[in-house]
PDB file of N, CA and C in Angstrom:
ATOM      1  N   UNK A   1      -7.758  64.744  37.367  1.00  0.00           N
ATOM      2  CA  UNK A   1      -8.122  64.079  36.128  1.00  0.00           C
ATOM      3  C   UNK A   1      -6.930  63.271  35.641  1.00  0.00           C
ATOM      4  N   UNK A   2      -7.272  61.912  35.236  1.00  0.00           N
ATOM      5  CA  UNK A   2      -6.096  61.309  34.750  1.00  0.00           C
ATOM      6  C   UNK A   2      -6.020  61.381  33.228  1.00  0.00           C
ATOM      7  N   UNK A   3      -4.865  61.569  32.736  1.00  0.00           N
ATOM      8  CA  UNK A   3      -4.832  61.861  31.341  1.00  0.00           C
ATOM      9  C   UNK A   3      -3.760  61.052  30.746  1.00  0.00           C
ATOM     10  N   UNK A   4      -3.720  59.523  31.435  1.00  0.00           N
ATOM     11  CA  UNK A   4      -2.991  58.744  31.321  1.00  0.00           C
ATOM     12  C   UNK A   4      -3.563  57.675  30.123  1.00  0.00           C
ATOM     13  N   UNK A   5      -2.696  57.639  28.843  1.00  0.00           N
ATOM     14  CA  UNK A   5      -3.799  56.951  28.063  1.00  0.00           C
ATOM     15  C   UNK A   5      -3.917  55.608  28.327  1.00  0.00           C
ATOM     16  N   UNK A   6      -4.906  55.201  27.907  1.00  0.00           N
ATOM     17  CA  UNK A   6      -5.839  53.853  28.323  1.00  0.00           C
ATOM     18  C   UNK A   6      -4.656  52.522  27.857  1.00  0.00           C
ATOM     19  N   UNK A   7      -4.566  51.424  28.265  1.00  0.00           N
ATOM     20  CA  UNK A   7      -3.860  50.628  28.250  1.00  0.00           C
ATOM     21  C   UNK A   7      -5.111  49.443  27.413  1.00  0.00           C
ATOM     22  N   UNK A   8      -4.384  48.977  26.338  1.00  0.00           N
ATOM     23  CA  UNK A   8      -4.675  47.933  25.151  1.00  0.00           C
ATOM     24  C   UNK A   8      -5.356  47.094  26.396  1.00  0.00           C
ATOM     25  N   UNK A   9      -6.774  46.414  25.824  1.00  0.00           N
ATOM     26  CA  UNK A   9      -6.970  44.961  26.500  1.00  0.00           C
ATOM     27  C   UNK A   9      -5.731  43.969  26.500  1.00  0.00           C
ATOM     28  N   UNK A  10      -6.062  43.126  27.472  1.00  0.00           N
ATOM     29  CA  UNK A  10      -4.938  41.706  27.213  1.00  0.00           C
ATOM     30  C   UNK A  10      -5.360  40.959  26.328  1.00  0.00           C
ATOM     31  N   UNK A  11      -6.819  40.290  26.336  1.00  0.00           N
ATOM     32  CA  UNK A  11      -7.387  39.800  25.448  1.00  0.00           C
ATOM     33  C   UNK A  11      -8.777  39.924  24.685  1.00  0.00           C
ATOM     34  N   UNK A  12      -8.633  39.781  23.387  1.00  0.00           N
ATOM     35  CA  UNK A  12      -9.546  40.152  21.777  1.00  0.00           C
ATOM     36  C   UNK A  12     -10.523  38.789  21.924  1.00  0.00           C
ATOM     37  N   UNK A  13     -11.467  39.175  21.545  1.00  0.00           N
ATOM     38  CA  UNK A  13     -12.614  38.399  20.965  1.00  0.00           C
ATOM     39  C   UNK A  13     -12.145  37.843  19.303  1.00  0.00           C
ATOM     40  N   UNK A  14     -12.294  37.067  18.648  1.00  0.00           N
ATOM     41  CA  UNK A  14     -12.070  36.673  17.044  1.00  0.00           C
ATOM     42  C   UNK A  14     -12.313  37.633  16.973  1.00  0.00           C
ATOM     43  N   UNK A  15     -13.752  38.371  16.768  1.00  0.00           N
ATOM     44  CA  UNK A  15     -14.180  39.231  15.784  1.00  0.00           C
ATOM     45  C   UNK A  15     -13.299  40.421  15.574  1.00  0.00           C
ATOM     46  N   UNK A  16     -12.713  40.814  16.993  1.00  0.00           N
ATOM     47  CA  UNK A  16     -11.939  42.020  17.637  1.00  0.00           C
ATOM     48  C   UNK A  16     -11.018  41.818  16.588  1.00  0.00           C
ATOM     49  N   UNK A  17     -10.113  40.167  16.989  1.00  0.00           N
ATOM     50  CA  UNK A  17      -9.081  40.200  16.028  1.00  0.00           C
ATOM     51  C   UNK A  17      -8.721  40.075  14.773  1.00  0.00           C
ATOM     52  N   UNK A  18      -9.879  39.360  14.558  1.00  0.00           N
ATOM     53  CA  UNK A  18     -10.222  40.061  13.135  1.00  0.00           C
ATOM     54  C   UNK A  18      -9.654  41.236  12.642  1.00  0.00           C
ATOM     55  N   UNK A  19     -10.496  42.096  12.844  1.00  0.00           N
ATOM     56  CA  UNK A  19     -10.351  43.428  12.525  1.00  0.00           C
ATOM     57  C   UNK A  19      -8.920  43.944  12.597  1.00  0.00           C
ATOM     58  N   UNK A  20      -8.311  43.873  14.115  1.00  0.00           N
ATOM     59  CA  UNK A  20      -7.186  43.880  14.194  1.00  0.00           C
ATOM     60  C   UNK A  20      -6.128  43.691  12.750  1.00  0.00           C
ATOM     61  N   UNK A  21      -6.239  42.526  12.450  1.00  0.00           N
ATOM     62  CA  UNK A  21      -5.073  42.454  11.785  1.00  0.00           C
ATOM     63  C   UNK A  21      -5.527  41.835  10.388  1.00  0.00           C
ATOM     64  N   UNK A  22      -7.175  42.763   9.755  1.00  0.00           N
ATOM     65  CA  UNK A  22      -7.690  42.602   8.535  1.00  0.00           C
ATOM     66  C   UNK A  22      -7.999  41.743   7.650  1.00  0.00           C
ATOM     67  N   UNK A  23      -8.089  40.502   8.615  1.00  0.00           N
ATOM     68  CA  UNK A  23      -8.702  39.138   7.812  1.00  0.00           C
ATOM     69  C   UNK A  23      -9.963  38.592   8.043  1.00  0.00           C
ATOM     70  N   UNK A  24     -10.258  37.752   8.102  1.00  0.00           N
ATOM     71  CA  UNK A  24     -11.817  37.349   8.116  1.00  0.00           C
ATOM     72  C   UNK A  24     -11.453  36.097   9.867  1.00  0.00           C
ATOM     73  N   UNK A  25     -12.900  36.159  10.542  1.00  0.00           N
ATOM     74  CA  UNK A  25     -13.014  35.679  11.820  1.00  0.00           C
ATOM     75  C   UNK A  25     -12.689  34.221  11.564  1.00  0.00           C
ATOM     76  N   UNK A  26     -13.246  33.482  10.646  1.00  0.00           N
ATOM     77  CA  UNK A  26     -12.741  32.164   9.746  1.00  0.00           C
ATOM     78  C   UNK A  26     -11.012  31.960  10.066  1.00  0.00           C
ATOM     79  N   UNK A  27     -10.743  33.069   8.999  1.00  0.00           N
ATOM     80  CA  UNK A  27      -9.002  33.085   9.228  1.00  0.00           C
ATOM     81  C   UNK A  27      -8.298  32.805  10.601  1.00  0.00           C
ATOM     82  N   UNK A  28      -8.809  33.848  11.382  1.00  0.00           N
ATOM     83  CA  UNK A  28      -8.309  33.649  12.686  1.00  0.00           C
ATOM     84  C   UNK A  28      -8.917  32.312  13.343  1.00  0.00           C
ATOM     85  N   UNK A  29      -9.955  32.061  13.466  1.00  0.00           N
ATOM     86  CA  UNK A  29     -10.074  30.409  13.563  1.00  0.00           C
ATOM     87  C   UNK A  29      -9.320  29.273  13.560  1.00  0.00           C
ATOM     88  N   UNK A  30      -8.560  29.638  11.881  1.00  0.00           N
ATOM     89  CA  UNK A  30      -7.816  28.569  11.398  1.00  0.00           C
ATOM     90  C   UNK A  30      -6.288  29.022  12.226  1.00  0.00           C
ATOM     91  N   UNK A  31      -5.980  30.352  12.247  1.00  0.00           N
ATOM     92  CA  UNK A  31      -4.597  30.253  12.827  1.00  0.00           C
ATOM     93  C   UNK A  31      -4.792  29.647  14.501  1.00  0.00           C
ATOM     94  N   UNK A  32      -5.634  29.451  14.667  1.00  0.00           N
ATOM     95  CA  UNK A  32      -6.091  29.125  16.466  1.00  0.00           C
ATOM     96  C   UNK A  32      -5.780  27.739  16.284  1.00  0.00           C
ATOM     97  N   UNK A  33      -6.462  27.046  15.388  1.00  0.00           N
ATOM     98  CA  UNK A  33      -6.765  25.531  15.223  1.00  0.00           C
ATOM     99  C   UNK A  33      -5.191  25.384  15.291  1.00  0.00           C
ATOM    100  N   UNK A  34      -4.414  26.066  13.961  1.00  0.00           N
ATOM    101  CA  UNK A  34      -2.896  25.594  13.307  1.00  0.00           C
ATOM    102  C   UNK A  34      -1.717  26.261  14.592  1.00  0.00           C
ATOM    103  N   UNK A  35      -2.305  26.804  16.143  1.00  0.00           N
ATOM    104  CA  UNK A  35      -1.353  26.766  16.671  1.00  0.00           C
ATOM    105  C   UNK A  35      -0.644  28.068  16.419  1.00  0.00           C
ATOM    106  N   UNK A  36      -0.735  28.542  15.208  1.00  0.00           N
ATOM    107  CA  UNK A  36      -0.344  30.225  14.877  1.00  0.00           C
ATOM    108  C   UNK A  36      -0.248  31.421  16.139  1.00  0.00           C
ATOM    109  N   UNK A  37      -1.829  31.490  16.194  1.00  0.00           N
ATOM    110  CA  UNK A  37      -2.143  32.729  17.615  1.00  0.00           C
ATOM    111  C   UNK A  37      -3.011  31.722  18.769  1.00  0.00           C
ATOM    112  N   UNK A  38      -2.526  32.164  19.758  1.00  0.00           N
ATOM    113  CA  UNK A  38      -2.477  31.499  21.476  1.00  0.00           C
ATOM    114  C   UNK A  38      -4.214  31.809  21.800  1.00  0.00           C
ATOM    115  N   UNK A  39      -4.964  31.117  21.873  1.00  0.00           N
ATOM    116  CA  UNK A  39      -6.512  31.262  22.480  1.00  0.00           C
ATOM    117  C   UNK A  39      -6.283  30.833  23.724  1.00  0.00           C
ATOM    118  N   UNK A  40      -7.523  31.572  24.209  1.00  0.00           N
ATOM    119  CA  UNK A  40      -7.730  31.061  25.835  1.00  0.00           C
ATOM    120  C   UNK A  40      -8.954  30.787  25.825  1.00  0.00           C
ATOM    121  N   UNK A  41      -9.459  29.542  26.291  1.00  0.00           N
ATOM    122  CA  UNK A  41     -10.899  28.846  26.202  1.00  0.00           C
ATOM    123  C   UNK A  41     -11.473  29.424  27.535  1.00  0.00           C
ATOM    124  N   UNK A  42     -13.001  29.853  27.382  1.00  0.00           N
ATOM    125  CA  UNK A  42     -13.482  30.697  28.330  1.00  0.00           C
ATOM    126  C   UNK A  42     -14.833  30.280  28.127  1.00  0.00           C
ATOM    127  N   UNK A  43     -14.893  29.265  28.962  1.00  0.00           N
ATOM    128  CA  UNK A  43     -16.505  28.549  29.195  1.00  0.00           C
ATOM    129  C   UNK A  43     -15.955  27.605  28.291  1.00  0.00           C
ATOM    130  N   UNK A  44     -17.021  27.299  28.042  1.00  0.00           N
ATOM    131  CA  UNK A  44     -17.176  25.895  26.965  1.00  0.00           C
ATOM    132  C   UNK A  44     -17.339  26.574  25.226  1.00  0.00           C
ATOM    133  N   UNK A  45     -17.595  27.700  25.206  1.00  0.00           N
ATOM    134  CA  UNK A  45     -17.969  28.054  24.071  1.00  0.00           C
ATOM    135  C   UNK A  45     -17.313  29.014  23.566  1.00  0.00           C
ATOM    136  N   UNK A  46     -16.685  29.959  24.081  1.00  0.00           N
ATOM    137  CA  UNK A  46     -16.261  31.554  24.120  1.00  0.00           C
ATOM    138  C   UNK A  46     -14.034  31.131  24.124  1.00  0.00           C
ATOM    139  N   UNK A  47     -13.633  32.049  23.181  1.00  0.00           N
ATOM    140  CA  UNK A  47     -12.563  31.955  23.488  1.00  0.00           C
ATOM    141  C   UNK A  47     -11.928  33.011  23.195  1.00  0.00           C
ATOM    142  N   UNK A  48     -10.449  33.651  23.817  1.00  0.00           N
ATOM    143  CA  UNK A  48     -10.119  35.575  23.538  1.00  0.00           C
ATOM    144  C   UNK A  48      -8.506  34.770  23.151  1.00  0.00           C
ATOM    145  N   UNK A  49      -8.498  35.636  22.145  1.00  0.00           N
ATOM    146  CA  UNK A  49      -6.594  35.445  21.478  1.00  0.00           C
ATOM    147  C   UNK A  49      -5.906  36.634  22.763  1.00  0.00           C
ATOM    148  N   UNK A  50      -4.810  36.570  23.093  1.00  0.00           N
ATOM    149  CA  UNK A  50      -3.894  37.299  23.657  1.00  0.00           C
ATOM    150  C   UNK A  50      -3.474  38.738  22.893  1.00  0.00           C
ATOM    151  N   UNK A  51      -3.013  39.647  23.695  1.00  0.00           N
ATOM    152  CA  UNK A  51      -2.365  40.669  22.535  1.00  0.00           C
ATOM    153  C   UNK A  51      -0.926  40.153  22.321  1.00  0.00           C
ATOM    154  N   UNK A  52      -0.195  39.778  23.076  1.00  0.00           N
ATOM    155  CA  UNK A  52       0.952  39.095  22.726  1.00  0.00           C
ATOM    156  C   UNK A  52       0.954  38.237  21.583  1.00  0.00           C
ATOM    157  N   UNK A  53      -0.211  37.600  21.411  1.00  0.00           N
ATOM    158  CA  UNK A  53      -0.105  36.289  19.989  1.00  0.00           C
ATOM    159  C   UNK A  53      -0.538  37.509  19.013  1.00  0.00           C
ATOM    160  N   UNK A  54      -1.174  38.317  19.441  1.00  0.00           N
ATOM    161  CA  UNK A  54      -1.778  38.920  18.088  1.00  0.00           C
ATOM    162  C   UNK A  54      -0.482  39.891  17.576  1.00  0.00           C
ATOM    163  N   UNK A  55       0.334  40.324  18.297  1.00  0.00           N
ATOM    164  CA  UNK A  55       1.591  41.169  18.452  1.00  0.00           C
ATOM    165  C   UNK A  55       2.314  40.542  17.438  1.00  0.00           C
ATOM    166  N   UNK A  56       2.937  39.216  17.886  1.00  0.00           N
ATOM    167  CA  UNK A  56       3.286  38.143  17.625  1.00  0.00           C
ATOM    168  C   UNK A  56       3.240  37.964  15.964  1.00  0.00           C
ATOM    169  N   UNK A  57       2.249  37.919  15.858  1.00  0.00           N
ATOM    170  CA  UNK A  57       1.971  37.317  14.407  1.00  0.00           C
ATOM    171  C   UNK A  57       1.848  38.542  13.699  1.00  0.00           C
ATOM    172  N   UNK A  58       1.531  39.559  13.833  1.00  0.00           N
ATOM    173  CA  UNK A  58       1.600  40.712  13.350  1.00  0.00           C
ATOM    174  C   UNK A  58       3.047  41.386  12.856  1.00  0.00           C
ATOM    175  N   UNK A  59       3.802  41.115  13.914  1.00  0.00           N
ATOM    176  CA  UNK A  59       5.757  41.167  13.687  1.00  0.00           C
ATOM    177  C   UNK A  59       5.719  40.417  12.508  1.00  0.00           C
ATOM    178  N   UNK A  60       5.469  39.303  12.432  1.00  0.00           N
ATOM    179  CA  UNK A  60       6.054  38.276  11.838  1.00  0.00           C
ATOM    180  C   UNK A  60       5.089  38.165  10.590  1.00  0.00           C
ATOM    181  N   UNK A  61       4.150  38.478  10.024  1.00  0.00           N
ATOM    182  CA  UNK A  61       3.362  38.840   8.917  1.00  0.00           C
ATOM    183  C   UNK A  61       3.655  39.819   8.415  1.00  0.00           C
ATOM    184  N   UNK A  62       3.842  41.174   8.626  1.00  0.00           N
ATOM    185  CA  UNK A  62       4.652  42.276   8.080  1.00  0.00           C
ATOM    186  C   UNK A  62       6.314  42.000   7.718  1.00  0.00           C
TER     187      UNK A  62
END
């Protein structure tokens, strides 16, 4: 049995990050648009923030 704990995704959905770091999916939008936190475009429609950007801005907001 492995009892090795589970390792963080690499990358969050908005909504995910949202939650994450307690603002509204809007918000995170706008820090995507302003260059703030790092998106990765996935299809034409779909895009996941990094945990590093979300890390990132989280350091640096606290």
């Amino acid at each position: 049995m492995n009892t090795a704990p589970a390792e963080p995704p690499l990358l969050y959905t908005v909504e995910e990050t949202a939650h994450l770091l307690s603002i509204s999916e809007w918000k995170v939008r706008d820090l995507i648009r302003s260059g703030t936190l790092h998106a990765i475009p996935i299809g034409s429609r779909h895009i996941r923030i990094t945990r590093a950007s979300i890390e990132k801005f989280a350091r640096v907001r606290h």
